[in-house]
PDB file of N, CA and C in Angstrom:
ATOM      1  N   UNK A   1     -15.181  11.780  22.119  1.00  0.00           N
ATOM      2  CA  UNK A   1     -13.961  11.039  21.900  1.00  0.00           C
ATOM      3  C   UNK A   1     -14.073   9.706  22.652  1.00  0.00           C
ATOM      4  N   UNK A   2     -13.849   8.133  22.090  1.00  0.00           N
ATOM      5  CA  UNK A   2     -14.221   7.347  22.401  1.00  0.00           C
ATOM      6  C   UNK A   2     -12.946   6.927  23.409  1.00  0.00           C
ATOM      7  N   UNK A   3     -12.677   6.003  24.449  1.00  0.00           N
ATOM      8  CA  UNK A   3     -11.884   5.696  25.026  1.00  0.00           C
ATOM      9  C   UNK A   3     -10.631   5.271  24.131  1.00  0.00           C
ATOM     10  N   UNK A   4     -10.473   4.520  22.974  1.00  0.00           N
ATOM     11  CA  UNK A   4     -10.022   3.734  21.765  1.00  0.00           C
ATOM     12  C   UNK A   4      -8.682   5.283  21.329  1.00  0.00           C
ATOM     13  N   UNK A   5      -9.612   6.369  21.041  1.00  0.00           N
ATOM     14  CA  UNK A   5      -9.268   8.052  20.424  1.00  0.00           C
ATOM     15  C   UNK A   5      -8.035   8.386  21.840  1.00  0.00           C
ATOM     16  N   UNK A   6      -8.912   8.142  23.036  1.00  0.00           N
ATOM     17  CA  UNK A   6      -8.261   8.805  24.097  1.00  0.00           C
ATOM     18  C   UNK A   6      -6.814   8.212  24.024  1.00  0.00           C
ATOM     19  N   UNK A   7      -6.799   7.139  24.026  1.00  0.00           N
ATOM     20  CA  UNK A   7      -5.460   6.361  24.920  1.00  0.00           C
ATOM     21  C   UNK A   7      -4.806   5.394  22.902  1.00  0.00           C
ATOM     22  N   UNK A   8      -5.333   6.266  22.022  1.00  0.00           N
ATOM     23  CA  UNK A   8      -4.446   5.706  20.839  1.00  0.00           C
ATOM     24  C   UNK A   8      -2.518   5.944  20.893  1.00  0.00           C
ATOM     25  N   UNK A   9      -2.329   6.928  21.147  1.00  0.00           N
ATOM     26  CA  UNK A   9      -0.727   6.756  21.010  1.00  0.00           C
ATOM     27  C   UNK A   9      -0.468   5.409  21.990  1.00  0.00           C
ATOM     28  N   UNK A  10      -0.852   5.360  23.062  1.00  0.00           N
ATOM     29  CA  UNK A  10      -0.236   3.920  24.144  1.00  0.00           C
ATOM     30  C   UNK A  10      -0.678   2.685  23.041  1.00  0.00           C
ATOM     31  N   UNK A  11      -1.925   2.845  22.717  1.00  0.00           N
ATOM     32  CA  UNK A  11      -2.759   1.456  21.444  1.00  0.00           C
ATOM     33  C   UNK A  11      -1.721   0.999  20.697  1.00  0.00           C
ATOM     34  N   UNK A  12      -1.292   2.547  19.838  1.00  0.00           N
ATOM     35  CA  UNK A  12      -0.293   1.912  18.538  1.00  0.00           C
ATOM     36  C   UNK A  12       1.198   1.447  19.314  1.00  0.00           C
ATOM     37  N   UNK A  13       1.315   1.656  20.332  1.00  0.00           N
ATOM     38  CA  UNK A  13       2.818   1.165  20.858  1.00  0.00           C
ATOM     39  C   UNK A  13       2.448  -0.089  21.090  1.00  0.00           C
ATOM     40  N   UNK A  14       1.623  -0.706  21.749  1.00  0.00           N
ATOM     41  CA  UNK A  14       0.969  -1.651  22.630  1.00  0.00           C
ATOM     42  C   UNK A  14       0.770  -2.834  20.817  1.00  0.00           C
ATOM     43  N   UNK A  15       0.348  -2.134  20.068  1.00  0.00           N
ATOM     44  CA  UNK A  15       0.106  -2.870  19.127  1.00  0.00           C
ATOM     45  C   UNK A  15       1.167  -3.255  18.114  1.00  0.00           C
ATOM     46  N   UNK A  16       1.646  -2.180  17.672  1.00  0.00           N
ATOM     47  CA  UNK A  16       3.128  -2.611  17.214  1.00  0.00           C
ATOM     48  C   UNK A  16       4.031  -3.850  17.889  1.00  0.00           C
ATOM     49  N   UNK A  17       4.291  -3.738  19.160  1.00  0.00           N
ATOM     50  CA  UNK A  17       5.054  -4.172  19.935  1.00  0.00           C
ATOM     51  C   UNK A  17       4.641  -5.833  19.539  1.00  0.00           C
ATOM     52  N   UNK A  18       2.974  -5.943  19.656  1.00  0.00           N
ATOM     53  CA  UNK A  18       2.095  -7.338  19.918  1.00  0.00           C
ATOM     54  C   UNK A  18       2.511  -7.975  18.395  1.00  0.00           C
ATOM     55  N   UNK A  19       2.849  -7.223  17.162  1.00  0.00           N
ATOM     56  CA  UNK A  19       3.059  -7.303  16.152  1.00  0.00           C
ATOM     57  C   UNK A  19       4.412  -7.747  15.745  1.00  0.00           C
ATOM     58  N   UNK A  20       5.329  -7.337  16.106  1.00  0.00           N
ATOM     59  CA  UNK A  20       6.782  -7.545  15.838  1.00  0.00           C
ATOM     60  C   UNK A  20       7.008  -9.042  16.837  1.00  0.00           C
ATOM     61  N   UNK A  21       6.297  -8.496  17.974  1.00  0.00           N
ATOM     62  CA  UNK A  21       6.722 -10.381  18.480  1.00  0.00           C
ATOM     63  C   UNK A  21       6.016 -11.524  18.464  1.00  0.00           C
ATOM     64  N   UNK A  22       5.013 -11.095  17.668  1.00  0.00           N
ATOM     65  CA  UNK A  22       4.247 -12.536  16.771  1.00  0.00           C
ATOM     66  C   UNK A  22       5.041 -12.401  15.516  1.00  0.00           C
ATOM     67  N   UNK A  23       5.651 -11.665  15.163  1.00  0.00           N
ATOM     68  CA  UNK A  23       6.343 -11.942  13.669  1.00  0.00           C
ATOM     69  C   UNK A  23       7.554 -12.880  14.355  1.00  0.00           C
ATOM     70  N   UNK A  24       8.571 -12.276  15.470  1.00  0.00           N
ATOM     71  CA  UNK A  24       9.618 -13.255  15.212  1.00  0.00           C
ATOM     72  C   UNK A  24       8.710 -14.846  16.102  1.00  0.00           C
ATOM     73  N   UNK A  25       8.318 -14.460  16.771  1.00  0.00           N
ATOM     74  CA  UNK A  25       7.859 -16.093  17.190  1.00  0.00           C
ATOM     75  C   UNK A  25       7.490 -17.126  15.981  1.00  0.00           C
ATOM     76  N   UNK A  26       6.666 -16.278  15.015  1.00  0.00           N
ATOM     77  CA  UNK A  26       5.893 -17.350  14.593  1.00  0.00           C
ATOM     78  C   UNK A  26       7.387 -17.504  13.233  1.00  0.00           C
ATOM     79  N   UNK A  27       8.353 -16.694  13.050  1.00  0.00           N
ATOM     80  CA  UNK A  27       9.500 -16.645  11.965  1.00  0.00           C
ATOM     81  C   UNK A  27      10.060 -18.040  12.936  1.00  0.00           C
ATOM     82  N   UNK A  28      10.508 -17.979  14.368  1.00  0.00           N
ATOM     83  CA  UNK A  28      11.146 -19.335  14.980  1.00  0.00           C
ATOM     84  C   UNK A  28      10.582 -20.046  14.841  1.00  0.00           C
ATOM     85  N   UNK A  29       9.114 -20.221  15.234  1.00  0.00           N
ATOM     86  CA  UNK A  29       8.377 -21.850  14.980  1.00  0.00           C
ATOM     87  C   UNK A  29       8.555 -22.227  13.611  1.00  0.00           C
ATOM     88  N   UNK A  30       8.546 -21.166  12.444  1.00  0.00           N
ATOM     89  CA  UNK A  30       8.808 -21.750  11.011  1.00  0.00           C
ATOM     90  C   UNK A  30      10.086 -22.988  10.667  1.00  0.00           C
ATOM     91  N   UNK A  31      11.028 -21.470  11.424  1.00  0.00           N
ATOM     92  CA  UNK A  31      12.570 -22.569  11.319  1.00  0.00           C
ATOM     93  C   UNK A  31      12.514 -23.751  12.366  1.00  0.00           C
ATOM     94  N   UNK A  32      12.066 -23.435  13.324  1.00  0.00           N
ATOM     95  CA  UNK A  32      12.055 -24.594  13.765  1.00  0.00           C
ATOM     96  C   UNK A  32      11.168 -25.828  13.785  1.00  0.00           C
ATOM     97  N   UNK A  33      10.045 -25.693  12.367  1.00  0.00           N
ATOM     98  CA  UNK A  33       9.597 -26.735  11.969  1.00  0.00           C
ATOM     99  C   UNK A  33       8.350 -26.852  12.946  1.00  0.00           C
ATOM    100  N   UNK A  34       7.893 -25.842  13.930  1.00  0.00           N
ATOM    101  CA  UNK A  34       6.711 -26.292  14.557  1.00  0.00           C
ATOM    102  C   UNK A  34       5.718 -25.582  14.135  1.00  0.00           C
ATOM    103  N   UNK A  35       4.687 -26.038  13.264  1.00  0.00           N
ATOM    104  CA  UNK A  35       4.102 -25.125  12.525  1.00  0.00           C
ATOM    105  C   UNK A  35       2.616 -25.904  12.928  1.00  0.00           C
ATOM    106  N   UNK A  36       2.311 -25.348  14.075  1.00  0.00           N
ATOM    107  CA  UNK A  36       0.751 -25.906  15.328  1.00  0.00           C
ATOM    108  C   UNK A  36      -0.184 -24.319  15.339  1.00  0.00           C
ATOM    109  N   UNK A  37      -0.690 -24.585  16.525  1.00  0.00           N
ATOM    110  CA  UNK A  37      -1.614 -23.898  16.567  1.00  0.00           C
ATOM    111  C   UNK A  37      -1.081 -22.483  16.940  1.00  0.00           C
ATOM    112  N   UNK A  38      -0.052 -22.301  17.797  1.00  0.00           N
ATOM    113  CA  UNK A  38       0.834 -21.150  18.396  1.00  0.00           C
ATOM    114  C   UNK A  38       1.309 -20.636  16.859  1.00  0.00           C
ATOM    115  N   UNK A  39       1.886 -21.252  15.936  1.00  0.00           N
ATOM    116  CA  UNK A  39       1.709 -20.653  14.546  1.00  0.00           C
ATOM    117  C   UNK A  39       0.663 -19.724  14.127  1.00  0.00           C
ATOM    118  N   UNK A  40      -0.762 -20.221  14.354  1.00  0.00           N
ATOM    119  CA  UNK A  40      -2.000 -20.092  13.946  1.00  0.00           C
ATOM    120  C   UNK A  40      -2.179 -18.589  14.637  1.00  0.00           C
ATOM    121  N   UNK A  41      -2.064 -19.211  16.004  1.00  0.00           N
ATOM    122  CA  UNK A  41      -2.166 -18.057  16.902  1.00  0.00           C
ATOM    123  C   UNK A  41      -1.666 -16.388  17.011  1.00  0.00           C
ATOM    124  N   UNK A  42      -0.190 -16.787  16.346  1.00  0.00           N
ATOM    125  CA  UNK A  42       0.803 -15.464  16.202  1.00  0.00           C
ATOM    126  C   UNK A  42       0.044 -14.904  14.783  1.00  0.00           C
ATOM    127  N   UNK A  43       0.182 -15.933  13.588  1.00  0.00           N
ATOM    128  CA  UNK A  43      -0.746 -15.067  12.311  1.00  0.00           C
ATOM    129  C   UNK A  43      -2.207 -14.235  13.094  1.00  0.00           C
ATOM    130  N   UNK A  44      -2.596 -14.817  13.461  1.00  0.00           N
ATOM    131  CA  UNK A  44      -4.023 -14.364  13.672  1.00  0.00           C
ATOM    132  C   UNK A  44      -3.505 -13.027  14.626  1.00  0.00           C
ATOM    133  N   UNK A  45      -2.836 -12.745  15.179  1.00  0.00           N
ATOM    134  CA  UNK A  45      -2.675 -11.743  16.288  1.00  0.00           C
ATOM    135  C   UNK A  45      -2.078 -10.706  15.343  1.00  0.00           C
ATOM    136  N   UNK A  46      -0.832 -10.839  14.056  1.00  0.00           N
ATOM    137  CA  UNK A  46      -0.350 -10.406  13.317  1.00  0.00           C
ATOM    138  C   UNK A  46      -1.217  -9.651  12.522  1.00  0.00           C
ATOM    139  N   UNK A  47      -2.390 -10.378  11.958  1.00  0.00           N
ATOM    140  CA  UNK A  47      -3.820  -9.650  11.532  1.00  0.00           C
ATOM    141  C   UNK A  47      -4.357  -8.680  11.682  1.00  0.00           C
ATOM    142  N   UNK A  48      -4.577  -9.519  12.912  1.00  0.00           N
ATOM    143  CA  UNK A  48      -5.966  -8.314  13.553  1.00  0.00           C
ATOM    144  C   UNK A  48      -5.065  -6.598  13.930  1.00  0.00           C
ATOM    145  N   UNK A  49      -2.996  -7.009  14.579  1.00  0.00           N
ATOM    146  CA  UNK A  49      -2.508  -6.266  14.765  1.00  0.00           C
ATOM    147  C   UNK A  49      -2.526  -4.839  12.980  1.00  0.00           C
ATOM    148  N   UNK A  50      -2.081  -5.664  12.083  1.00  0.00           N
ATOM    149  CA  UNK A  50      -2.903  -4.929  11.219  1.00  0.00           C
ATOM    150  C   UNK A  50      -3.902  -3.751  10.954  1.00  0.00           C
ATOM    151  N   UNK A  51      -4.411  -4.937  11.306  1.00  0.00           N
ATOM    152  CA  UNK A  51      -6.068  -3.727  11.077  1.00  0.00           C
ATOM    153  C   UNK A  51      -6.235  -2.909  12.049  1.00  0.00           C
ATOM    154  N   UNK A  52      -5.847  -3.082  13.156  1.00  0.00           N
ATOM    155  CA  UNK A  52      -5.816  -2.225  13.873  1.00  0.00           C
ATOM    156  C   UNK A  52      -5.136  -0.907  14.088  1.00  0.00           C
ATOM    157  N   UNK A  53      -3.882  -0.823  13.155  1.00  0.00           N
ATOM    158  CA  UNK A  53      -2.915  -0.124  13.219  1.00  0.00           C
ATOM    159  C   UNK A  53      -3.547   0.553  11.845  1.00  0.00           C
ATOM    160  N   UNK A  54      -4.193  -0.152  10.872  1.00  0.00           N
ATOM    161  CA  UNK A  54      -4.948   0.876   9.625  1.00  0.00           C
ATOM    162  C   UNK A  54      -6.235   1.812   9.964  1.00  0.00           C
ATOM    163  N   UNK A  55      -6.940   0.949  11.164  1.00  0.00           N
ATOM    164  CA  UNK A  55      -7.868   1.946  11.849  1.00  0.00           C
ATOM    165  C   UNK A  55      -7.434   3.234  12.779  1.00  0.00           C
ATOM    166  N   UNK A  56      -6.169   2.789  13.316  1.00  0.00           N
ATOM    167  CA  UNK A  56      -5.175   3.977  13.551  1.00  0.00           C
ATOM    168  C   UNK A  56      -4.892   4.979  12.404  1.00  0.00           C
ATOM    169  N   UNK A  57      -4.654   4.410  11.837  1.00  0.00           N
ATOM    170  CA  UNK A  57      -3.984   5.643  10.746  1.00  0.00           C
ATOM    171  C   UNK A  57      -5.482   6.362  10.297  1.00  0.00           C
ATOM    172  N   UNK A  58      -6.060   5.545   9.707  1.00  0.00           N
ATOM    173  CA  UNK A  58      -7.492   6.388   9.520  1.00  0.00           C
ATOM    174  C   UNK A  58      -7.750   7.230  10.042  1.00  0.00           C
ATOM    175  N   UNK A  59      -8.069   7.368  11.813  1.00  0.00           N
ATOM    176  CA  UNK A  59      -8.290   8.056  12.812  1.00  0.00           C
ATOM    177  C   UNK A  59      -7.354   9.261  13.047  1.00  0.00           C
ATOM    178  N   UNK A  60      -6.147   9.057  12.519  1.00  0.00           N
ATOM    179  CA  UNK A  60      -4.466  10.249  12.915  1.00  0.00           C
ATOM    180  C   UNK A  60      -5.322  10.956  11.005  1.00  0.00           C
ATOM    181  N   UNK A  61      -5.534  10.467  10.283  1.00  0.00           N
ATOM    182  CA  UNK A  61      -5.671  11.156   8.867  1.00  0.00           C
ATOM    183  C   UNK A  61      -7.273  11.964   9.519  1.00  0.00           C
ATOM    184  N   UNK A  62      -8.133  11.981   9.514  1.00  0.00           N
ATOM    185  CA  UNK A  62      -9.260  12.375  10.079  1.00  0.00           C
ATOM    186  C   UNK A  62      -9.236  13.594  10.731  1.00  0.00           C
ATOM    187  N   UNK A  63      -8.207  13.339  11.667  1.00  0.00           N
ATOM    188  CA  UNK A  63      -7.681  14.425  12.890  1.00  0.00           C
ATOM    189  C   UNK A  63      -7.053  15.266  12.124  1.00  0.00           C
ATOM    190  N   UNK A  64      -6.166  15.128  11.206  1.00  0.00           N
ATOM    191  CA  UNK A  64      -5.254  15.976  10.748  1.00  0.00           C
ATOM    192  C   UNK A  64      -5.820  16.622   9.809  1.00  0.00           C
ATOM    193  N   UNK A  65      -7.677  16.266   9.189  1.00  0.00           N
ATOM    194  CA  UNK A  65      -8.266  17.184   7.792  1.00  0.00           C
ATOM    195  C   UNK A  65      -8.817  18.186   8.471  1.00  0.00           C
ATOM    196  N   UNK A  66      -9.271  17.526  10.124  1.00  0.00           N
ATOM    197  CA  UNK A  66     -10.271  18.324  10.913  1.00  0.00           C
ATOM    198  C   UNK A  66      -9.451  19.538  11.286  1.00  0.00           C
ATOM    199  N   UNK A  67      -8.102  19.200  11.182  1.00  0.00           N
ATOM    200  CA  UNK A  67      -7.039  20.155  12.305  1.00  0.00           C
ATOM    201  C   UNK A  67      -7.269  21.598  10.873  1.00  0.00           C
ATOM    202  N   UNK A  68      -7.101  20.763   9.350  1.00  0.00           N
ATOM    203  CA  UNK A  68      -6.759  21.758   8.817  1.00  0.00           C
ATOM    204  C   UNK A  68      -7.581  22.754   8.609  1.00  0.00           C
ATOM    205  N   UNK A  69      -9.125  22.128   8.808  1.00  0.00           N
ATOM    206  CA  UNK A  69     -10.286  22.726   8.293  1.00  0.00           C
ATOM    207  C   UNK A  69     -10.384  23.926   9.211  1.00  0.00           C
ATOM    208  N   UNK A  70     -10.425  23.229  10.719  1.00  0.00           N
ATOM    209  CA  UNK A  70     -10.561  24.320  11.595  1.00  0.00           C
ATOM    210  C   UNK A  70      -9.553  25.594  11.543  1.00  0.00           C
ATOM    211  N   UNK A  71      -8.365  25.437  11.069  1.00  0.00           N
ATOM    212  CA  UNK A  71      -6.723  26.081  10.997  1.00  0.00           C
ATOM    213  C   UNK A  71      -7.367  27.057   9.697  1.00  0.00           C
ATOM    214  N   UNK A  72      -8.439  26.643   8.449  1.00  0.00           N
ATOM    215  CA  UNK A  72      -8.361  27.577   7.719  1.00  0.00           C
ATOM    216  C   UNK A  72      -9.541  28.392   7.795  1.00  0.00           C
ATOM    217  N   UNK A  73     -10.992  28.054   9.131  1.00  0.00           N
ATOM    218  CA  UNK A  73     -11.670  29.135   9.438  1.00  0.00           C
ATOM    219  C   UNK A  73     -10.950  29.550  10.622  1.00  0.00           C
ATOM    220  N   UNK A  74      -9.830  29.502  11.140  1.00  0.00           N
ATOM    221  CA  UNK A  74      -9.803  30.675  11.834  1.00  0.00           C
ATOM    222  C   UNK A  74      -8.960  31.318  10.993  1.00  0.00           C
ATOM    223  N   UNK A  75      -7.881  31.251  10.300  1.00  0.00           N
ATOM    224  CA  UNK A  75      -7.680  32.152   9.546  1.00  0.00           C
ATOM    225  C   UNK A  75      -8.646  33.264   8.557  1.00  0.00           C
ATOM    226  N   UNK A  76      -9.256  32.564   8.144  1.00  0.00           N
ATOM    227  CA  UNK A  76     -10.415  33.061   7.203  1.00  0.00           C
ATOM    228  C   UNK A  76     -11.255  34.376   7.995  1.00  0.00           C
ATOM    229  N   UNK A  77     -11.914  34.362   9.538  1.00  0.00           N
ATOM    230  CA  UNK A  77     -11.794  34.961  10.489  1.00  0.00           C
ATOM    231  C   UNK A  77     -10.939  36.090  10.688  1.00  0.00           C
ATOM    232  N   UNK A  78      -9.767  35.606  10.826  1.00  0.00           N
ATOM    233  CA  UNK A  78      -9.025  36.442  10.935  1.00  0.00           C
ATOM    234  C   UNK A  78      -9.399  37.551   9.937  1.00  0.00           C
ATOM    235  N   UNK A  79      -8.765  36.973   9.123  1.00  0.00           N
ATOM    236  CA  UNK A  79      -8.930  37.935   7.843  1.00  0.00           C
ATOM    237  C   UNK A  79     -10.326  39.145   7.502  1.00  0.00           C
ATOM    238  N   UNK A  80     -11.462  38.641   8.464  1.00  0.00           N
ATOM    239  CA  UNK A  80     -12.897  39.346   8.051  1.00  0.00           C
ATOM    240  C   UNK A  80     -12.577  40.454   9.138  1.00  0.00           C
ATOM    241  N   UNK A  81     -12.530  40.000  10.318  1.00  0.00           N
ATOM    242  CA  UNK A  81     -11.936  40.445  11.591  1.00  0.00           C
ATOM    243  C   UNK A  81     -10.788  41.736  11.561  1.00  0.00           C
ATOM    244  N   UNK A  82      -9.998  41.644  10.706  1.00  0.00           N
ATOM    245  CA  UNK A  82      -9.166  42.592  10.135  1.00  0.00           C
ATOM    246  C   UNK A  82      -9.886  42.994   9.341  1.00  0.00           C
ATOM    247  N   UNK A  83     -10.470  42.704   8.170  1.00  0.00           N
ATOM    248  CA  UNK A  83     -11.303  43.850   6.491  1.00  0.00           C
ATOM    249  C   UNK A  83     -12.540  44.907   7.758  1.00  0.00           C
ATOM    250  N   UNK A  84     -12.695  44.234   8.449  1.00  0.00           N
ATOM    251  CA  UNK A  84     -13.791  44.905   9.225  1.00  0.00           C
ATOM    252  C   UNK A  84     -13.527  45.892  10.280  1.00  0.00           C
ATOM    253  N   UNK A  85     -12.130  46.025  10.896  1.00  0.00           N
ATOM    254  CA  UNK A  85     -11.498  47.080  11.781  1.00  0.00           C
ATOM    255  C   UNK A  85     -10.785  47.536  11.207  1.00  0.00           C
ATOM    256  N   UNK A  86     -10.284  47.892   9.698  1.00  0.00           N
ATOM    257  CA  UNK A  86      -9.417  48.566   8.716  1.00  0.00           C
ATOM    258  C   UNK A  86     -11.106  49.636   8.177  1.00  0.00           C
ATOM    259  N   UNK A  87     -12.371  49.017   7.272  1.00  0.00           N
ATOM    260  CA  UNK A  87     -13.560  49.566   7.344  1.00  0.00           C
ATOM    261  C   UNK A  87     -13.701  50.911   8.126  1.00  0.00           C
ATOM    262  N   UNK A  88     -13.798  50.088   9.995  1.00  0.00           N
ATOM    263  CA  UNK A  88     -14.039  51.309  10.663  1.00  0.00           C
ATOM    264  C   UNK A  88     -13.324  52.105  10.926  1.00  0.00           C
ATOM    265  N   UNK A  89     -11.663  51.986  11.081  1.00  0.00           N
ATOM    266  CA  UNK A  89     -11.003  53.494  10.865  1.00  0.00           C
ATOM    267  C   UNK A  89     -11.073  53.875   9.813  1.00  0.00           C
ATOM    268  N   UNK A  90     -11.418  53.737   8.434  1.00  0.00           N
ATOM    269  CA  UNK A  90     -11.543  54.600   7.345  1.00  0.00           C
ATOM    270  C   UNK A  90     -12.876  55.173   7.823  1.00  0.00           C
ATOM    271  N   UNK A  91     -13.164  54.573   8.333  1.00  0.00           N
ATOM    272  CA  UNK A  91     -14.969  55.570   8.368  1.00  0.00           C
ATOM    273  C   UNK A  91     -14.567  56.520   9.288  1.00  0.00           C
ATOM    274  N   UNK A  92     -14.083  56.362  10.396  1.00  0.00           N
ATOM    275  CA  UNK A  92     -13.747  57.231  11.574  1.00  0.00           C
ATOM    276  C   UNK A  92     -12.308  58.198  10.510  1.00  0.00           C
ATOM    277  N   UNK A  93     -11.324  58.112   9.782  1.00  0.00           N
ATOM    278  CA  UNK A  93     -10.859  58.977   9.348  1.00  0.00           C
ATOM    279  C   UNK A  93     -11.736  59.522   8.700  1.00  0.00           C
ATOM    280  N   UNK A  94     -13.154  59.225   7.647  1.00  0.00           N
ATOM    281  CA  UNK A  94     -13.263  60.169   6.558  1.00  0.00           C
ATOM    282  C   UNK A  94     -14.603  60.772   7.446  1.00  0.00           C
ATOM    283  N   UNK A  95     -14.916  60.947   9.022  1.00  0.00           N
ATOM    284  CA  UNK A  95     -15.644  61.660   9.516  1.00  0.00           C
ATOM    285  C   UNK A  95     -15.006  63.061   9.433  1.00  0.00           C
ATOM    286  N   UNK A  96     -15.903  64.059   9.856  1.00  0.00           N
ATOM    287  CA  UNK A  96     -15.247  65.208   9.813  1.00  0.00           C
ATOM    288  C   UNK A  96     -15.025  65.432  11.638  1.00  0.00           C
ATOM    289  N   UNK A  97     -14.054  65.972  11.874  1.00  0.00           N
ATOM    290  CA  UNK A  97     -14.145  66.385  12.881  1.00  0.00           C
ATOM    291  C   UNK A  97     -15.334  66.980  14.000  1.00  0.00           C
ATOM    292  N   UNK A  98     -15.782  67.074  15.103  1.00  0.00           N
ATOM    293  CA  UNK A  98     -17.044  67.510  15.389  1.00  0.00           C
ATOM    294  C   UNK A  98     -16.574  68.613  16.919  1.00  0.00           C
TER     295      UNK A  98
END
């Protein structure tokens, strides 16, 4: 698990957050007609905030096929685990007494 995996829930807060306040900054510099490099700056942060938040989701979808895969061999387990100790008391009932 990479450091990025470890500390993602704080990432997507941290990133959201970086996201919503380059949106209204760079929404004020619009209205207010200053459309420079701090413009430039908030898009570009707005971006990358983006992609970053889709490499998030990627990573939460990933986790959640792995969660299911593993969720349906242990069930599956289960299930052999049980056909296989139901087996041996029928064998142990259809012994004969000794």
């Amino acid at each position: 698990m990479t450091l990025f995996e470890k500390h993602i829930d704080a990432i997507e807060i941290a990133v959201k957050a970086a996201y919503w306040m380059c949106f209204f900054a760079g929404f004020v510099l619009l209205l207010a007609g200053h459309v420079t490099m701090l413009m430039a700056i908030a898009i570009g942060v707005m971006w990358l905030s983006r992609v970053t938040l889709r490499h998030i989701r990627a990573i939460r979808t990933r986790w959640d096929e792995q969660a299911a895969e593993e969720s349906e061999i242990r069930r599956e387990q289960r299930h052999l685990n049980r056909e296989r100790e139901l087996r041996l008391q029928i064998r142990r009932l259809q012994q004969p007494d000794r």
